[in-house]
N, C-alpha and C. Protein backbone atom coordinates (compact mmCIF):
# COMPACT_ATOMS: atom_id res chain seq x y z
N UNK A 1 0.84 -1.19 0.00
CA UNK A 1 0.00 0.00 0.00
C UNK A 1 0.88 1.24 0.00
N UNK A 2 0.56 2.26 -1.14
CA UNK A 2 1.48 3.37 -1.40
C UNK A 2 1.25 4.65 0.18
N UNK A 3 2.31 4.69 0.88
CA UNK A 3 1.71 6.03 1.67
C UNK A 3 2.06 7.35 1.03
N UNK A 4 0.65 8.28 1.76
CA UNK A 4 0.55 9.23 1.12
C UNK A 4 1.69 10.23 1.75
N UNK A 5 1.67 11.42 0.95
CA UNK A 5 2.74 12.49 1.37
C UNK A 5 2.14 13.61 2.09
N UNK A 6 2.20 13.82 3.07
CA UNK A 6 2.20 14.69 3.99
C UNK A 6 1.70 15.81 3.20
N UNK A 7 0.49 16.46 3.53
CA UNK A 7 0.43 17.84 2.93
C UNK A 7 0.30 18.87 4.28
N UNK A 8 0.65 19.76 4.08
CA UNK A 8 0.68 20.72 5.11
C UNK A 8 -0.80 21.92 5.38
N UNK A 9 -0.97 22.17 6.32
CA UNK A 9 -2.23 23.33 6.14
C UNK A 9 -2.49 24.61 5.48
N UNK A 10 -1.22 24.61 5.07
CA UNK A 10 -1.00 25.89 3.91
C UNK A 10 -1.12 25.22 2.69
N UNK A 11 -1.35 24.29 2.48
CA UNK A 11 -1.16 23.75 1.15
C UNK A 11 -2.67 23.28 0.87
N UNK A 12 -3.20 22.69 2.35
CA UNK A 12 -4.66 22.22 2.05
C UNK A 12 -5.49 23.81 1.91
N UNK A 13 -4.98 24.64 2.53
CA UNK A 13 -6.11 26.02 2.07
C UNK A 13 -5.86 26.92 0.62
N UNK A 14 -4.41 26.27 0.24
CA UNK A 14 -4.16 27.01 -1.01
C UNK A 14 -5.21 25.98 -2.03
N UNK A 15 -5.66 25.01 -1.77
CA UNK A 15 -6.46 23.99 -2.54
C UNK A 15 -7.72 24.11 -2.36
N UNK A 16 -8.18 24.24 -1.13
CA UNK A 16 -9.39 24.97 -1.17
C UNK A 16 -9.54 25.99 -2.21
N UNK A 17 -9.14 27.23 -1.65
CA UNK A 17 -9.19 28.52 -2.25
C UNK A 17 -9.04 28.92 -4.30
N UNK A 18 -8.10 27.35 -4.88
CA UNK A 18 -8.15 27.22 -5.88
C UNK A 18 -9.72 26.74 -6.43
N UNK A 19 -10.33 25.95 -5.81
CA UNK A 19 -11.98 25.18 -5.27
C UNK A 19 -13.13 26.36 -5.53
N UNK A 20 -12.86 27.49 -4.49
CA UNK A 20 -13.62 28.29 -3.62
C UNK A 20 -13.52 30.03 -4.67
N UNK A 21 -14.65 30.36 -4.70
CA UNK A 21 -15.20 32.01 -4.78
C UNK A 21 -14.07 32.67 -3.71
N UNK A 22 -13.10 33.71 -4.38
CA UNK A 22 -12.80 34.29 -3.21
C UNK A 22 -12.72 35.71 -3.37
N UNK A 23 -13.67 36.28 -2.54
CA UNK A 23 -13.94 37.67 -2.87
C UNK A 23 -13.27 38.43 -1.89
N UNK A 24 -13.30 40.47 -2.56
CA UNK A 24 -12.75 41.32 -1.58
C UNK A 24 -13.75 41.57 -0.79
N UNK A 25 -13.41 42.67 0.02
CA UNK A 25 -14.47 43.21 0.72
C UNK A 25 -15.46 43.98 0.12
N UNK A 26 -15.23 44.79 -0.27
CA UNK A 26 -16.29 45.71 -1.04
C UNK A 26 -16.98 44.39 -1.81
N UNK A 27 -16.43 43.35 -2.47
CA UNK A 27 -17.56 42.17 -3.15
C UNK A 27 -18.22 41.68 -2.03
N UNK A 28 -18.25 41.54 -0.97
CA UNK A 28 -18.80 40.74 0.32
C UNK A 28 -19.54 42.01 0.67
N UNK A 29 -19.28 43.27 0.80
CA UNK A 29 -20.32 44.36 1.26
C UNK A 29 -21.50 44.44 0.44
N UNK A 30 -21.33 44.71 -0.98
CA UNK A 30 -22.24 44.29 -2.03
C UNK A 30 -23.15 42.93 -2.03
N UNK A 31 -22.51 41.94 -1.81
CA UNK A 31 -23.48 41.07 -1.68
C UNK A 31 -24.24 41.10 -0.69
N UNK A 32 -23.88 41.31 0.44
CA UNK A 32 -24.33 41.38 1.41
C UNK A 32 -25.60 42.13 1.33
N UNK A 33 -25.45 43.60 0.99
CA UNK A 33 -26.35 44.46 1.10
C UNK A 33 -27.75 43.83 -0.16
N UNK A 34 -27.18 43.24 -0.92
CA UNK A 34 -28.07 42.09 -1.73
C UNK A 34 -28.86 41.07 -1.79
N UNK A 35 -28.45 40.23 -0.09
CA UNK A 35 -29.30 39.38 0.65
C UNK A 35 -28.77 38.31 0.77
N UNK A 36 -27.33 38.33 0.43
CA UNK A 36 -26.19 36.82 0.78
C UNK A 36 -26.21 36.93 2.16
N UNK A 37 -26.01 35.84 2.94
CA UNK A 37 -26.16 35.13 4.07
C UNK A 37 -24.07 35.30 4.88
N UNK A 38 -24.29 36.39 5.21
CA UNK A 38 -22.48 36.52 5.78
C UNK A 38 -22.07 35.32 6.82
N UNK A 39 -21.35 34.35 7.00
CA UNK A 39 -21.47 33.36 8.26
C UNK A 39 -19.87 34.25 8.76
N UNK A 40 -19.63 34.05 10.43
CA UNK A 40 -18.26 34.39 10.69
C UNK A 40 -18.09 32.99 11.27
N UNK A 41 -16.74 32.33 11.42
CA UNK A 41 -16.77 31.22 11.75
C UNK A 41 -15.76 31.47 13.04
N UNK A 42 -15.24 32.26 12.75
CA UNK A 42 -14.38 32.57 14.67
C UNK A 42 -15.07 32.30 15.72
N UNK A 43 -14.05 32.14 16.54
CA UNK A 43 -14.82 31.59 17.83
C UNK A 43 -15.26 33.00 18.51
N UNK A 44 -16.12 32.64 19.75
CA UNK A 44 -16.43 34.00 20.37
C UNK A 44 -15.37 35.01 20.82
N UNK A 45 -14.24 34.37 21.28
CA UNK A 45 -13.58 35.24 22.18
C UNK A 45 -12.91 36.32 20.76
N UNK A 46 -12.97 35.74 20.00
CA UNK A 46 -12.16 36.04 18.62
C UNK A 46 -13.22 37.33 17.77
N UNK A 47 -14.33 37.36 18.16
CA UNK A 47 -15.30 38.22 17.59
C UNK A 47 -15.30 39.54 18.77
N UNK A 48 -15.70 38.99 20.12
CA UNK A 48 -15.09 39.77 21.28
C UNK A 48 -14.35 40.72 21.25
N UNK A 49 -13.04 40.03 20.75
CA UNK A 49 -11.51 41.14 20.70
C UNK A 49 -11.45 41.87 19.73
N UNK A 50 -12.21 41.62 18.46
CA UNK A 50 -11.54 42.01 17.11
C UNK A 50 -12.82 42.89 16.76
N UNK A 51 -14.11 42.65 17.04
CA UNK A 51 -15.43 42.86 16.68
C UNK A 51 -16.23 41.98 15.72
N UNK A 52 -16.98 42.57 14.85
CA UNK A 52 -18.15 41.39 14.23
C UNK A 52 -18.65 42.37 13.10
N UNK A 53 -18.77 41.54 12.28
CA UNK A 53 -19.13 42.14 10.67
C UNK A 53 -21.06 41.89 11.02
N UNK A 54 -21.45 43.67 11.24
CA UNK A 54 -23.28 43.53 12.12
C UNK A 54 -23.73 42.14 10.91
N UNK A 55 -24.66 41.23 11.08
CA UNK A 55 -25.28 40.58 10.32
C UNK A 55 -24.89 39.52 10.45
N UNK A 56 -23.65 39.30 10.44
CA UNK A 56 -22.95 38.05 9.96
C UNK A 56 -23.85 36.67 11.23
N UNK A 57 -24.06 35.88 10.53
CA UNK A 57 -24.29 34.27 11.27
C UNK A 57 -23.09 34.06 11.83
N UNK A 58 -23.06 33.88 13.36
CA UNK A 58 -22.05 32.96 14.32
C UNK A 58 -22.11 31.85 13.70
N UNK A 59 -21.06 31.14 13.43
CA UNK A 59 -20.93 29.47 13.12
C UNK A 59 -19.60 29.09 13.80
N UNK A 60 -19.56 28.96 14.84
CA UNK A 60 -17.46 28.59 14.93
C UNK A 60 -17.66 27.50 14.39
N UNK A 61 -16.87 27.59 13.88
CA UNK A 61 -15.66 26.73 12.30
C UNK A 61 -15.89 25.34 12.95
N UNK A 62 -15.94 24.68 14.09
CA UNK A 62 -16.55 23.34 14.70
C UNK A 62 -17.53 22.95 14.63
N UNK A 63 -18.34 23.83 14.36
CA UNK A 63 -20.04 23.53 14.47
C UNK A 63 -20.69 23.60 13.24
N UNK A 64 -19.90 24.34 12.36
CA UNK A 64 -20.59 24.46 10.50
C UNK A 64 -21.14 22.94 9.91
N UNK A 65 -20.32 22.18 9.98
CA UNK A 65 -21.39 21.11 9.27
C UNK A 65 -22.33 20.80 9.83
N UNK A 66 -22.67 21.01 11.41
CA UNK A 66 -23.55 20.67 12.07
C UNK A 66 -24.86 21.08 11.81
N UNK A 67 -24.41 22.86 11.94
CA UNK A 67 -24.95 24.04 11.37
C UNK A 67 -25.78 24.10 9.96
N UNK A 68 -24.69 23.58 8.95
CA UNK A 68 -25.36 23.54 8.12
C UNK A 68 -25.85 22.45 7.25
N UNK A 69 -26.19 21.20 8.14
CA UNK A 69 -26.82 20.12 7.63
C UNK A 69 -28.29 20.04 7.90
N UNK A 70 -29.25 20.11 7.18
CA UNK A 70 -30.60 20.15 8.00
C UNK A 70 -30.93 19.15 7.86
N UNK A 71 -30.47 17.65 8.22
CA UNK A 71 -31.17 16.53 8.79
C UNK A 71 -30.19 16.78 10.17
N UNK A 72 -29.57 17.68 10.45
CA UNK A 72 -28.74 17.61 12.18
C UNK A 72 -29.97 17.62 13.21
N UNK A 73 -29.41 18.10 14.38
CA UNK A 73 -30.18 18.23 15.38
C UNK A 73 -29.80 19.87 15.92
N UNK A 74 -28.66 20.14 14.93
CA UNK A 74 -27.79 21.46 15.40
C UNK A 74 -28.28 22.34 14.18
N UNK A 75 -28.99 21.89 12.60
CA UNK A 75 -29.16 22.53 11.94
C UNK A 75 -29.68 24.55 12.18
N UNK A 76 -29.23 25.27 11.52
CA UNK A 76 -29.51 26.69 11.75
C UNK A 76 -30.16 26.68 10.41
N UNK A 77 -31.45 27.45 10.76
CA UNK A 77 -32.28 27.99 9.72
C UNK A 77 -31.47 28.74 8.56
N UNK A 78 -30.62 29.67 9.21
CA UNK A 78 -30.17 30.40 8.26
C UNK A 78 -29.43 30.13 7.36
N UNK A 79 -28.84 28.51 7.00
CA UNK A 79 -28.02 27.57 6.28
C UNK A 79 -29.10 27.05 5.59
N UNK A 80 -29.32 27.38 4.20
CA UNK A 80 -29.67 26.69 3.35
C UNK A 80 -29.05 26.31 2.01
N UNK A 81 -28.82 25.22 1.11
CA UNK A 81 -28.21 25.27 0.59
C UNK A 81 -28.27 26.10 -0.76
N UNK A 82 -29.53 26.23 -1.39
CA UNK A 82 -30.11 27.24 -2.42
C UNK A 82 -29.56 28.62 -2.06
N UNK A 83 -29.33 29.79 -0.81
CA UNK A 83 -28.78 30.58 -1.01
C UNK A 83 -27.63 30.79 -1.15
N UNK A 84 -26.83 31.87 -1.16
CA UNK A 84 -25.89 32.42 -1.52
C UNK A 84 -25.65 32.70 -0.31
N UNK A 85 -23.99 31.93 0.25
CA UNK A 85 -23.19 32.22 1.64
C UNK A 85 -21.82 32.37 1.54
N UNK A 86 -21.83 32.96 2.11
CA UNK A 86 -20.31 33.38 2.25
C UNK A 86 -19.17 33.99 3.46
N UNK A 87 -18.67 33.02 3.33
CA UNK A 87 -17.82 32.68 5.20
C UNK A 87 -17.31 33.56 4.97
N UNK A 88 -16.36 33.79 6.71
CA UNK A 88 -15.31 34.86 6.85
C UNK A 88 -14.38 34.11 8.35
N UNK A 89 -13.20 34.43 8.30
CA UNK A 89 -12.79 34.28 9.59
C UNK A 89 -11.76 35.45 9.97
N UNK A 90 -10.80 35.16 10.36
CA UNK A 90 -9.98 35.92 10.96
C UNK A 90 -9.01 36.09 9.56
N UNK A 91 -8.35 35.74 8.51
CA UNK A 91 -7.58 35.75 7.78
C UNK A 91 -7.99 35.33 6.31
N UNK A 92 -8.75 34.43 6.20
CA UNK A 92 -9.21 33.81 5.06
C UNK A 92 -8.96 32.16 5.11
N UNK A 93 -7.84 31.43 5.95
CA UNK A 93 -7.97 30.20 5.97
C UNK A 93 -8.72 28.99 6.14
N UNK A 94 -9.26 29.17 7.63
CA UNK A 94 -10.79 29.08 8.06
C UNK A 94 -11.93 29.21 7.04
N UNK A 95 -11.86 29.97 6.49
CA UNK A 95 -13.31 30.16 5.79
C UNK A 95 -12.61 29.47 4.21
N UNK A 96 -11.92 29.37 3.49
CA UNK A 96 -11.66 28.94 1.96
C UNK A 96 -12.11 27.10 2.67
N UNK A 97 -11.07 27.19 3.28
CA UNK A 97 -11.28 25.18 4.06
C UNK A 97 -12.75 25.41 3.97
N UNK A 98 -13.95 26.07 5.02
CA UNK A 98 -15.02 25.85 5.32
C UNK A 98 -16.01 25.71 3.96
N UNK A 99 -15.61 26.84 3.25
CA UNK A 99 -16.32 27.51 2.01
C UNK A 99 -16.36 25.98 1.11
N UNK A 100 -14.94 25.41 0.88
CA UNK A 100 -15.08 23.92 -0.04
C UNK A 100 -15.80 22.89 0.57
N UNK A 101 -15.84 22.70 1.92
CA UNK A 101 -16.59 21.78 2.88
C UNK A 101 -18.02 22.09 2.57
N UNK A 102 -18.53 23.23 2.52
CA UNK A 102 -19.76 23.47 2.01
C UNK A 102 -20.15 23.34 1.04
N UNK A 103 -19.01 22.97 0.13
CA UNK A 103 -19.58 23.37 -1.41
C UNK A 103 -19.83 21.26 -1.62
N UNK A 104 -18.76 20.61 -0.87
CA UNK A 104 -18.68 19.27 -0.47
C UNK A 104 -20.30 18.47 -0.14
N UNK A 105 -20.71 19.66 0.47
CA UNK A 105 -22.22 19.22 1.13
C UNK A 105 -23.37 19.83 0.43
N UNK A 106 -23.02 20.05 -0.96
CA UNK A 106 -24.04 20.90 -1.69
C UNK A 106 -24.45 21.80 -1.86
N UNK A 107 -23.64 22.82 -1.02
CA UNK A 107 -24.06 24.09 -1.02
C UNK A 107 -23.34 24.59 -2.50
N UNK A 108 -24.27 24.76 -3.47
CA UNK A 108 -23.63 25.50 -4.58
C UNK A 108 -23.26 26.97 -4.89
N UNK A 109 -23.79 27.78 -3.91
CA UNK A 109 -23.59 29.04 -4.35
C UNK A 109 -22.93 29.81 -2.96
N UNK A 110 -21.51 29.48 -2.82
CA UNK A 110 -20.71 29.56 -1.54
C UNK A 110 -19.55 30.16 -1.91
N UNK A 111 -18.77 31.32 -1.17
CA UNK A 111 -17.99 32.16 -1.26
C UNK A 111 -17.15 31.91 -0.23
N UNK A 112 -16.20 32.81 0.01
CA UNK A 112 -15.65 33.64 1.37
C UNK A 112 -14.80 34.74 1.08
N UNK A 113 -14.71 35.35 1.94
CA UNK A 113 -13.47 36.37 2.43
C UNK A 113 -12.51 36.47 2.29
N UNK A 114 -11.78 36.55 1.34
CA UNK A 114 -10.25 36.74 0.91
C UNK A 114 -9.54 37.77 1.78
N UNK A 115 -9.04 37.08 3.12
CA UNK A 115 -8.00 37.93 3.93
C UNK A 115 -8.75 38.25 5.07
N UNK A 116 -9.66 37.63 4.87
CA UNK A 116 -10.94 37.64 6.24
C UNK A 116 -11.17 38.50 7.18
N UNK A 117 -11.67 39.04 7.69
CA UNK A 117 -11.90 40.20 9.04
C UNK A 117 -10.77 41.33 8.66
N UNK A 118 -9.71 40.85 9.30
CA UNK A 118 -8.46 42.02 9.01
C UNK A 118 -8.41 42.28 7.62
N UNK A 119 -9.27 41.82 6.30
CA UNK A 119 -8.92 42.52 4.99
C UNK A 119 -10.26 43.53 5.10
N UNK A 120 -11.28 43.57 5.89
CA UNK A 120 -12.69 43.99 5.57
C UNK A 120 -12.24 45.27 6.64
N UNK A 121 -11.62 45.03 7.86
CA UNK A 121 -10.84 46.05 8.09
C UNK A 121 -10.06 47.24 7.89
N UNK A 122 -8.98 46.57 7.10
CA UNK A 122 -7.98 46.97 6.56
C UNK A 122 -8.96 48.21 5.00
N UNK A 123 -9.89 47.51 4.68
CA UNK A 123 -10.58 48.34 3.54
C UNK A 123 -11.32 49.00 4.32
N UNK A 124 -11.74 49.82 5.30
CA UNK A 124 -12.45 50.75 6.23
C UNK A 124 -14.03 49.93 6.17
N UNK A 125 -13.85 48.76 6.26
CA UNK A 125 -15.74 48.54 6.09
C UNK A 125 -15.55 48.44 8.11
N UNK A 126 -16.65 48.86 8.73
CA UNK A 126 -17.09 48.97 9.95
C UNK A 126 -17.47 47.38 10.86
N UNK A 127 -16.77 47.49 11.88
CA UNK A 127 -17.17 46.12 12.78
C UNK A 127 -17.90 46.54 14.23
N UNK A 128 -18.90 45.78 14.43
CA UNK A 128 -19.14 45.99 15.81
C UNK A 128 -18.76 45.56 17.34
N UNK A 129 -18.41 46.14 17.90
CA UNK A 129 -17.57 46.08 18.60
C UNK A 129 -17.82 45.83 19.98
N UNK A 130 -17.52 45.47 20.83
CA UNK A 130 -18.23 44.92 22.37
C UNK A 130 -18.50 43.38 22.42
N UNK A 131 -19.44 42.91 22.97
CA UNK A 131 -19.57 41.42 22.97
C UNK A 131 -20.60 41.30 21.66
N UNK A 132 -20.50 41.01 20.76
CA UNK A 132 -21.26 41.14 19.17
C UNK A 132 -22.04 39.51 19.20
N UNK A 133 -23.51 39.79 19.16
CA UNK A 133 -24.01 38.22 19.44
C UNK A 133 -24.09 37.53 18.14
């Protein structure tokens, strides 16, 4: 039996992201304001410190397939596969991995965040700030 070669986590998100929609911010503000479904997949403490894109669906990055399977018991309404979603995390890694996992489970019309939070930042789009639910 041939073993396989080690791939590294920079290599599995550069493969995603080859997979995956990867938009700027101003494309994620636009859609948004259009009726795409924003998910953030950071954990809380991580939305806490940094703030929260207003709108966005909580999903930490552990709970998304759960989230977005609706035969789960964890299913969220707001995961369907017919709309248009599009992750975000802290950088873009998190969400390209998540974004192909979704696209894995049928979600056909799935995006993310190219450079995630700190790029939507970095382009002056506004976060909310405090404990963001």
């Amino acid at each position: 039996m041939a073993q396989e070669t080690p791939r590294t986590a920079a290599q599995l998100v550069a493969d995603a992201k080859s997979r995956t929609e990867n938009l700027s911010p101003a494309d994620v503000a636009r859609e948004v304001e259009e009726g795409a479904v924003l998910v953030d997949l950071r954990e809380p403490e991580e939305r806490t410190q940094n703030g929260a894109i207003a709108g966005a669906v909580h999903a930490p990055r552990g709970m998304l397939e759960f989230y977005a399977d609706p035969t789960s018991p964890y299913h969220k309404a707001e995961f369907d596969p017919n709309q248009r979603v599009i992750l975000h995390c802290a950088s873009g890694g998190r969400s390209a991995l998540a974004a192909d996992t979704l696209r894995q489970m049928g979600y056909g019309n799935v995006a993310h965040l190219e450079g995630g939070i700190r790029a939507w930042i970095d382009s002056g789009h506004a976060v909310e700030t405090g404990n963001p639910t």
